[in-house]
PDB file of N, CA and C in Angstrom:
ATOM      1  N   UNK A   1     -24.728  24.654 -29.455  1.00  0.00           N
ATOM      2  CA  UNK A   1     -24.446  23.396 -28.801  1.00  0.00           C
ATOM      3  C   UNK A   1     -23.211  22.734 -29.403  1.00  0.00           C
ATOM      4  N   UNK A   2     -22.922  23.109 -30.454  1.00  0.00           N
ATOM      5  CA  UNK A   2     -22.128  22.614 -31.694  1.00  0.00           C
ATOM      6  C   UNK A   2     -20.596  22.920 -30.476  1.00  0.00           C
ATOM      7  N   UNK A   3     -20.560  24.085 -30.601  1.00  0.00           N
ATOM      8  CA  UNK A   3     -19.302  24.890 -29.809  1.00  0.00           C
ATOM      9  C   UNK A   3     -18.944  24.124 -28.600  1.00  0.00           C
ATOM     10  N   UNK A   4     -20.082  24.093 -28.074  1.00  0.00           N
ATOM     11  CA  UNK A   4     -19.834  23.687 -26.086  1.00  0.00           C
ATOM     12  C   UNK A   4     -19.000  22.428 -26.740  1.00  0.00           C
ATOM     13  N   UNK A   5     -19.960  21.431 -27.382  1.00  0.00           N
ATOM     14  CA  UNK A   5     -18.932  20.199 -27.546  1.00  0.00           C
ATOM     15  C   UNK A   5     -17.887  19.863 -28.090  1.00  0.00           C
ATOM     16  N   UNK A   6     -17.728  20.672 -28.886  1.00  0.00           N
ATOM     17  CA  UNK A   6     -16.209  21.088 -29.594  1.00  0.00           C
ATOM     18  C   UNK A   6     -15.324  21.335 -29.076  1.00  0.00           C
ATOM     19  N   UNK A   7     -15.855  22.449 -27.680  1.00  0.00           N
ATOM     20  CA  UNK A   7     -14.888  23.399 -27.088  1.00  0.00           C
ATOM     21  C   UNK A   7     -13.856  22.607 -26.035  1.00  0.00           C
ATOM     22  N   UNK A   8     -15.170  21.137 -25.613  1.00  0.00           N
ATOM     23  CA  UNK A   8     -15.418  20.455 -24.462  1.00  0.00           C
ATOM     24  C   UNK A   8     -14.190  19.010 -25.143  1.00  0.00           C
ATOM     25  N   UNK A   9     -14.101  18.816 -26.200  1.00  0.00           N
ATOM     26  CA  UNK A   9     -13.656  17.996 -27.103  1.00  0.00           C
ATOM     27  C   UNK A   9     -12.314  18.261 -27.067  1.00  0.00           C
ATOM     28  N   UNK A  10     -11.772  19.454 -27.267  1.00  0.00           N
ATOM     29  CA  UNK A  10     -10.541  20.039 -27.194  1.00  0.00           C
ATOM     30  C   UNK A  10     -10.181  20.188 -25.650  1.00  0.00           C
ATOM     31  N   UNK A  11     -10.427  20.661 -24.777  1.00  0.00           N
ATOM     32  CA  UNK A  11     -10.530  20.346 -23.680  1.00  0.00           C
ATOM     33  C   UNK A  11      -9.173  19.407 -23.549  1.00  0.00           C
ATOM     34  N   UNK A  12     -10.537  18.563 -23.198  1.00  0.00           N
ATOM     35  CA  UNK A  12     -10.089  17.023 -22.806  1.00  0.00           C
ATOM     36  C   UNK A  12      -9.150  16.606 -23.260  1.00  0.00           C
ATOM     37  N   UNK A  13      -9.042  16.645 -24.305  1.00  0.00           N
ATOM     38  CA  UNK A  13      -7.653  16.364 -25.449  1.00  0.00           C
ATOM     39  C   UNK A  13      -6.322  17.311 -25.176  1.00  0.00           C
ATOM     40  N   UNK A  14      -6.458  18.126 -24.957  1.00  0.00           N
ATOM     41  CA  UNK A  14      -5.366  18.864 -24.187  1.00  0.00           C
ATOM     42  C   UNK A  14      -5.050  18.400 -22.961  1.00  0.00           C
ATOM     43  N   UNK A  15      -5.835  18.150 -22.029  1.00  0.00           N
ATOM     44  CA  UNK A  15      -5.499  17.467 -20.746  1.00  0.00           C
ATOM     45  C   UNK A  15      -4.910  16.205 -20.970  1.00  0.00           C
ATOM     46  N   UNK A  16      -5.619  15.205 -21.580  1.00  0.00           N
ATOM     47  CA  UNK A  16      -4.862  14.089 -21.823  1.00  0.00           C
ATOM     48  C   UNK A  16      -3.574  14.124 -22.520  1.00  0.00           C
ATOM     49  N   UNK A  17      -3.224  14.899 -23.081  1.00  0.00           N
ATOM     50  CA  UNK A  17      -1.429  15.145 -23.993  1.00  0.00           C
ATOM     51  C   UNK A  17      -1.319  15.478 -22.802  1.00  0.00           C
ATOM     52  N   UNK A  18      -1.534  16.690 -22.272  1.00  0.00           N
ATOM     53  CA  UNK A  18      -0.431  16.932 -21.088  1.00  0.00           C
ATOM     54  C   UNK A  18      -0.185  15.825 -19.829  1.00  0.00           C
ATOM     55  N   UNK A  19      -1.148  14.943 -19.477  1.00  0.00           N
ATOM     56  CA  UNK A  19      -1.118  13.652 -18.449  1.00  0.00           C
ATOM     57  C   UNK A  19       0.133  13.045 -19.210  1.00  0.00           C
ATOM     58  N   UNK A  20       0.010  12.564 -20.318  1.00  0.00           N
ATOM     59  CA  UNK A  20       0.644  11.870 -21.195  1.00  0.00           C
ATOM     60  C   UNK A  20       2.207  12.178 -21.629  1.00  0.00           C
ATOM     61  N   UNK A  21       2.256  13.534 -22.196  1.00  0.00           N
ATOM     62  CA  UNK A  21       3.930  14.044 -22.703  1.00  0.00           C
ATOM     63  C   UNK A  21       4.157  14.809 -21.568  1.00  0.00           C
ATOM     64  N   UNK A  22       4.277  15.615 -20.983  1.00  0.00           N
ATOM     65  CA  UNK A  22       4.810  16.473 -20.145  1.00  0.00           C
ATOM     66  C   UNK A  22       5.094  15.767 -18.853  1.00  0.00           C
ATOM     67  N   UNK A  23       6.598  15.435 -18.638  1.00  0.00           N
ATOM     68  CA  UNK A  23       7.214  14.808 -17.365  1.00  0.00           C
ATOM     69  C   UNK A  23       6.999  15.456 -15.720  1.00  0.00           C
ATOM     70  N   UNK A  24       6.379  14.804 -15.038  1.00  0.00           N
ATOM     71  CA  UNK A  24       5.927  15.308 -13.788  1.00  0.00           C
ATOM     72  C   UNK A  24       7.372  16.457 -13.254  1.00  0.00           C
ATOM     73  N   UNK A  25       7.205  17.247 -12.454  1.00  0.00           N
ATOM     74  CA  UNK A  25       8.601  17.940 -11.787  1.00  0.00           C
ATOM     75  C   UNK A  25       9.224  17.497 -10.599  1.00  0.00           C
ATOM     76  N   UNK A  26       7.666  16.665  -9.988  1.00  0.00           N
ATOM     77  CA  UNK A  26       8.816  16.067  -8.724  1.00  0.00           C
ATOM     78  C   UNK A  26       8.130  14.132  -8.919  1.00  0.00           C
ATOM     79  N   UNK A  27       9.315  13.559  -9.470  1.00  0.00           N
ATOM     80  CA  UNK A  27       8.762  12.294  -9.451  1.00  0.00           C
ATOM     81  C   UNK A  27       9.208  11.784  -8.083  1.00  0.00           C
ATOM     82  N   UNK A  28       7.216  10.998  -7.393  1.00  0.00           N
ATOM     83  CA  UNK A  28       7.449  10.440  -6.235  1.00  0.00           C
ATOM     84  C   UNK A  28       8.039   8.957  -6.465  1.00  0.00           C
ATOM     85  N   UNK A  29       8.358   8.495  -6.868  1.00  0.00           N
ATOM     86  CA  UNK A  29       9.327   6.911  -6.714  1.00  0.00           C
ATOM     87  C   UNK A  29      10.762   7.236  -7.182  1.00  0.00           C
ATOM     88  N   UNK A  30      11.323   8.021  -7.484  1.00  0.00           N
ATOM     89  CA  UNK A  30      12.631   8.093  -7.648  1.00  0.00           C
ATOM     90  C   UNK A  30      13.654   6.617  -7.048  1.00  0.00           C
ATOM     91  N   UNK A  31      14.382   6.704  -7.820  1.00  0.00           N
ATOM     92  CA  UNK A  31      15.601   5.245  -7.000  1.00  0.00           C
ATOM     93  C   UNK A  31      16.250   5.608  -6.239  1.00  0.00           C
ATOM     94  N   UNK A  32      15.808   5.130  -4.565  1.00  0.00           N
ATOM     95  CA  UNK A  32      16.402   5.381  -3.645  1.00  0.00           C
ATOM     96  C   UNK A  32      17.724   4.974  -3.415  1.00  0.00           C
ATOM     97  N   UNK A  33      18.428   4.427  -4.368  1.00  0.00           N
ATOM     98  CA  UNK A  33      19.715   3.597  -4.062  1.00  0.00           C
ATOM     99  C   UNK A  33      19.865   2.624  -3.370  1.00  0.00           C
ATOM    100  N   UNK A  34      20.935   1.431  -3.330  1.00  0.00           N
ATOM    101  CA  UNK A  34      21.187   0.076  -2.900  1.00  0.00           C
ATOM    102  C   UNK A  34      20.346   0.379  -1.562  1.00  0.00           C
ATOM    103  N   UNK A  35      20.907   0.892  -0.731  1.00  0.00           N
ATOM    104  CA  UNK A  35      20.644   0.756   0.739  1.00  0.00           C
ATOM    105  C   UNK A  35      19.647   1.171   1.298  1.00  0.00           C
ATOM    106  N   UNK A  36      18.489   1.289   0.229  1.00  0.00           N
ATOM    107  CA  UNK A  36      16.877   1.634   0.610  1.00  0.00           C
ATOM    108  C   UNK A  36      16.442   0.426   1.470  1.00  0.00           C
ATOM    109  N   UNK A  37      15.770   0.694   2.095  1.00  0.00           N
ATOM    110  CA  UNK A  37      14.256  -0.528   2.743  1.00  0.00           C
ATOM    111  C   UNK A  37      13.052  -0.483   1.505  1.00  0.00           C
ATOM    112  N   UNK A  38      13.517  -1.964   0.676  1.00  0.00           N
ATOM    113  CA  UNK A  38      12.341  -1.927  -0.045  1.00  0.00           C
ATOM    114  C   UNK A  38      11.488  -2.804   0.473  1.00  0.00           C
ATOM    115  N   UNK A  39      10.248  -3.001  -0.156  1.00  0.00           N
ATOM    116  CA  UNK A  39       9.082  -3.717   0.040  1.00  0.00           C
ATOM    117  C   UNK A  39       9.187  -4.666   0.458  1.00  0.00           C
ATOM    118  N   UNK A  40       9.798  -5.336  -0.194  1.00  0.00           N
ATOM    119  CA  UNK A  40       9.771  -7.321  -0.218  1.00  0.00           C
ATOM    120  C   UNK A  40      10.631  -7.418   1.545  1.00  0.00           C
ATOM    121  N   UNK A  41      11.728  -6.210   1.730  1.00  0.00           N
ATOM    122  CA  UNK A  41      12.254  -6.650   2.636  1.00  0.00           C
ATOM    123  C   UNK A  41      11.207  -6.303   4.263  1.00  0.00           C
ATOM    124  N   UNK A  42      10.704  -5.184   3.738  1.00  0.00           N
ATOM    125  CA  UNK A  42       9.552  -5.064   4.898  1.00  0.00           C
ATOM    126  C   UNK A  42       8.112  -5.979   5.074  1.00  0.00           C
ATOM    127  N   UNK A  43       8.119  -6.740   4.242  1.00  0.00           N
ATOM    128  CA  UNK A  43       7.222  -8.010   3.779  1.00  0.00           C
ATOM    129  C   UNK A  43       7.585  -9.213   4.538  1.00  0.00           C
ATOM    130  N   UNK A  44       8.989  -9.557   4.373  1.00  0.00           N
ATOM    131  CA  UNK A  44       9.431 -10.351   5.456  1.00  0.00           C
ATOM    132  C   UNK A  44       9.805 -10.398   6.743  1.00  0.00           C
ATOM    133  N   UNK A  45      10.058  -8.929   7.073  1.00  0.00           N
ATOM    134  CA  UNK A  45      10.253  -8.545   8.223  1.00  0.00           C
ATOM    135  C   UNK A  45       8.955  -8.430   9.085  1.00  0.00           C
ATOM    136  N   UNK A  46       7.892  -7.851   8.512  1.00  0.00           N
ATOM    137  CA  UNK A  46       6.579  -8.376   9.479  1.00  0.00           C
ATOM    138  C   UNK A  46       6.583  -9.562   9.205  1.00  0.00           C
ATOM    139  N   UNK A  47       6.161 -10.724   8.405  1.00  0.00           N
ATOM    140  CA  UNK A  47       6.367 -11.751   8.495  1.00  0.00           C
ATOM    141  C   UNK A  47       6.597 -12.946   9.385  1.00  0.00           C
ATOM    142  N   UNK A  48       8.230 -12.232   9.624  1.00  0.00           N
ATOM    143  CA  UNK A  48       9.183 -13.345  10.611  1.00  0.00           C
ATOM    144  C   UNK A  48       8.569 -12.711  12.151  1.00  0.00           C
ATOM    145  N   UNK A  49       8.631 -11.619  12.401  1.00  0.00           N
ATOM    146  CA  UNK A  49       7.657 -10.624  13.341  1.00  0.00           C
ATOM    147  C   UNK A  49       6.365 -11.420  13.734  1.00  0.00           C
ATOM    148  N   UNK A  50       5.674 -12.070  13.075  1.00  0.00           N
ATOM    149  CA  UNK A  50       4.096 -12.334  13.219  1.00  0.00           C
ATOM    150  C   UNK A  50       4.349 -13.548  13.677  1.00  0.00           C
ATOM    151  N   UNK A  51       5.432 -14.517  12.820  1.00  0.00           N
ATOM    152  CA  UNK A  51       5.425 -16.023  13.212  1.00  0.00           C
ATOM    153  C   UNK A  51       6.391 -15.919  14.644  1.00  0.00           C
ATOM    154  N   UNK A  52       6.965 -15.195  15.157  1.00  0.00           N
ATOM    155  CA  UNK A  52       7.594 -15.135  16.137  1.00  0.00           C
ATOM    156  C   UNK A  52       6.667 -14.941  17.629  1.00  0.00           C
ATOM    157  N   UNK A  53       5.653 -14.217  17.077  1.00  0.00           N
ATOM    158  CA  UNK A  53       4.393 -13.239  18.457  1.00  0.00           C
ATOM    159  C   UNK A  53       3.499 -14.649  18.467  1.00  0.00           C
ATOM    160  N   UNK A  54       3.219 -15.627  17.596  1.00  0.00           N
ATOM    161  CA  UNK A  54       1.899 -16.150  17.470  1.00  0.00           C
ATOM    162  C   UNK A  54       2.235 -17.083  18.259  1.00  0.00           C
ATOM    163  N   UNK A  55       0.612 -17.181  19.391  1.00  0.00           N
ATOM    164  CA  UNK A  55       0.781 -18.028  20.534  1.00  0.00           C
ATOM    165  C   UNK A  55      -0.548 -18.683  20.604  1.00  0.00           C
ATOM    166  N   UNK A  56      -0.863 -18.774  19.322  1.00  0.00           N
ATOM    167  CA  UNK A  56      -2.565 -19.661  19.276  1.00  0.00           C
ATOM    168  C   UNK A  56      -3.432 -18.572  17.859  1.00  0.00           C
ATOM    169  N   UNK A  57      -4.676 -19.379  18.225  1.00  0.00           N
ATOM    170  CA  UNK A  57      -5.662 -19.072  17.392  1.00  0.00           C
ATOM    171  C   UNK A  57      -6.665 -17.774  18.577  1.00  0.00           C
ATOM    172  N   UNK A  58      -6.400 -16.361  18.164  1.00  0.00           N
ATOM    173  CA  UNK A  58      -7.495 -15.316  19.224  1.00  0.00           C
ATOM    174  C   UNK A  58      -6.701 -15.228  20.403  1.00  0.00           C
ATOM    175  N   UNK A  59      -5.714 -15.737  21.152  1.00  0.00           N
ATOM    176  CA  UNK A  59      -5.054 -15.562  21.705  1.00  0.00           C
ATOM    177  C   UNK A  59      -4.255 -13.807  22.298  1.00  0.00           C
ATOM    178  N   UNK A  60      -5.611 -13.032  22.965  1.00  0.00           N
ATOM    179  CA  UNK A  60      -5.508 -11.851  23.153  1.00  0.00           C
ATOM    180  C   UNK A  60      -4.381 -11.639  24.075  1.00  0.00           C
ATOM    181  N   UNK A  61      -4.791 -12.627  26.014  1.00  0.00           N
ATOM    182  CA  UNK A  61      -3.821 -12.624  26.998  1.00  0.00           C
ATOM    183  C   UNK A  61      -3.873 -13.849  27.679  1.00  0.00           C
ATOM    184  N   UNK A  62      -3.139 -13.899  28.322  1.00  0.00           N
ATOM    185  CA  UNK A  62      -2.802 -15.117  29.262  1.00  0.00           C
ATOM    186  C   UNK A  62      -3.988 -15.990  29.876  1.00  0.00           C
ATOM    187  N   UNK A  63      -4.739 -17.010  30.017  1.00  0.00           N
ATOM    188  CA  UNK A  63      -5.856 -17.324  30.651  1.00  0.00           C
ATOM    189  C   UNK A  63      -5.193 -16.951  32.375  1.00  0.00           C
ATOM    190  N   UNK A  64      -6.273 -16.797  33.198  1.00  0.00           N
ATOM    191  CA  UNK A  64      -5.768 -16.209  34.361  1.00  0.00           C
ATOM    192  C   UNK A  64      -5.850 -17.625  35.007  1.00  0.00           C
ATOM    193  N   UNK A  65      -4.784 -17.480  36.269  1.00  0.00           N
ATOM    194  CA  UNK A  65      -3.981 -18.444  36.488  1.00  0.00           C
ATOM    195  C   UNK A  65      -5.394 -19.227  37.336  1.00  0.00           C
ATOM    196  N   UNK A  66      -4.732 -20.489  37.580  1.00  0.00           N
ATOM    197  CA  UNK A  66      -5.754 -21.435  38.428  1.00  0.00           C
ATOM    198  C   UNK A  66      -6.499 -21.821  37.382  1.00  0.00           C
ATOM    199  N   UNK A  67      -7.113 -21.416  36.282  1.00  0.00           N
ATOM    200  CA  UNK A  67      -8.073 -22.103  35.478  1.00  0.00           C
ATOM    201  C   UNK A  67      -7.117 -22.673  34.314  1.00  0.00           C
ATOM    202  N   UNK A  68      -7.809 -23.946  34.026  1.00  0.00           N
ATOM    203  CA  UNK A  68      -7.166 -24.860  33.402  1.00  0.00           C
ATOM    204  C   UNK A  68      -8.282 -24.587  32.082  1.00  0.00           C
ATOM    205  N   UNK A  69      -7.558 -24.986  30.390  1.00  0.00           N
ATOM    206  CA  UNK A  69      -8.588 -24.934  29.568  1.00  0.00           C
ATOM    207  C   UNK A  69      -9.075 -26.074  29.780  1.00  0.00           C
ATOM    208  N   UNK A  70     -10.364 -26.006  28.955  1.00  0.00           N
ATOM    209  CA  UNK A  70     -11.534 -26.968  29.003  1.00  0.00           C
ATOM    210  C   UNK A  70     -11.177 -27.819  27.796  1.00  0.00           C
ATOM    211  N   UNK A  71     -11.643 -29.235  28.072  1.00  0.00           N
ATOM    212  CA  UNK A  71     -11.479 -29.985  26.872  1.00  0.00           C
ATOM    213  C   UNK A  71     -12.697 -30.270  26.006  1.00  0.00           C
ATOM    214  N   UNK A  72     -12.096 -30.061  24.574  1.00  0.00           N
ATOM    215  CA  UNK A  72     -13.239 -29.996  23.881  1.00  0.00           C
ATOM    216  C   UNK A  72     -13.721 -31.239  23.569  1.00  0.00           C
TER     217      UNK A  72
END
């Protein structure tokens, strides 16, 4: 039993150095350069997008014509 957990001990410890020192080969975030679309700018762009569409509160489609809303 001594072994398994020893063996199991080392293990792990090898995996974690390698998570740790050994540099991935394809890093996914690389710097896309100046003229990327980053975040913040697609953040505002739905944004200005949403406050532009909004035509009420649930506001799916048009009430159909002839009916007037009701007052609350």
């Amino acid at each position: 039993m001594f072994w398994l957990q020893l063996g199991t001990l080392i293990a792990f410890n090898v995996v974690i150095f390698a998570m740790l020192f050994i540099p991935p080969s394809n890093p996914q975030h690389a710097d896309a350069g100046e003229d990327a679309y980053g975040v913040w700018q697609l953040i505002d762009d739905i944004e200005a997008e949403r406050d532009a569409e909004y035509a009420g509160r649930h506001r799916l489609r048009a009430p159909p014509e002839g009916d007037s809303p009701r007052a609350a």
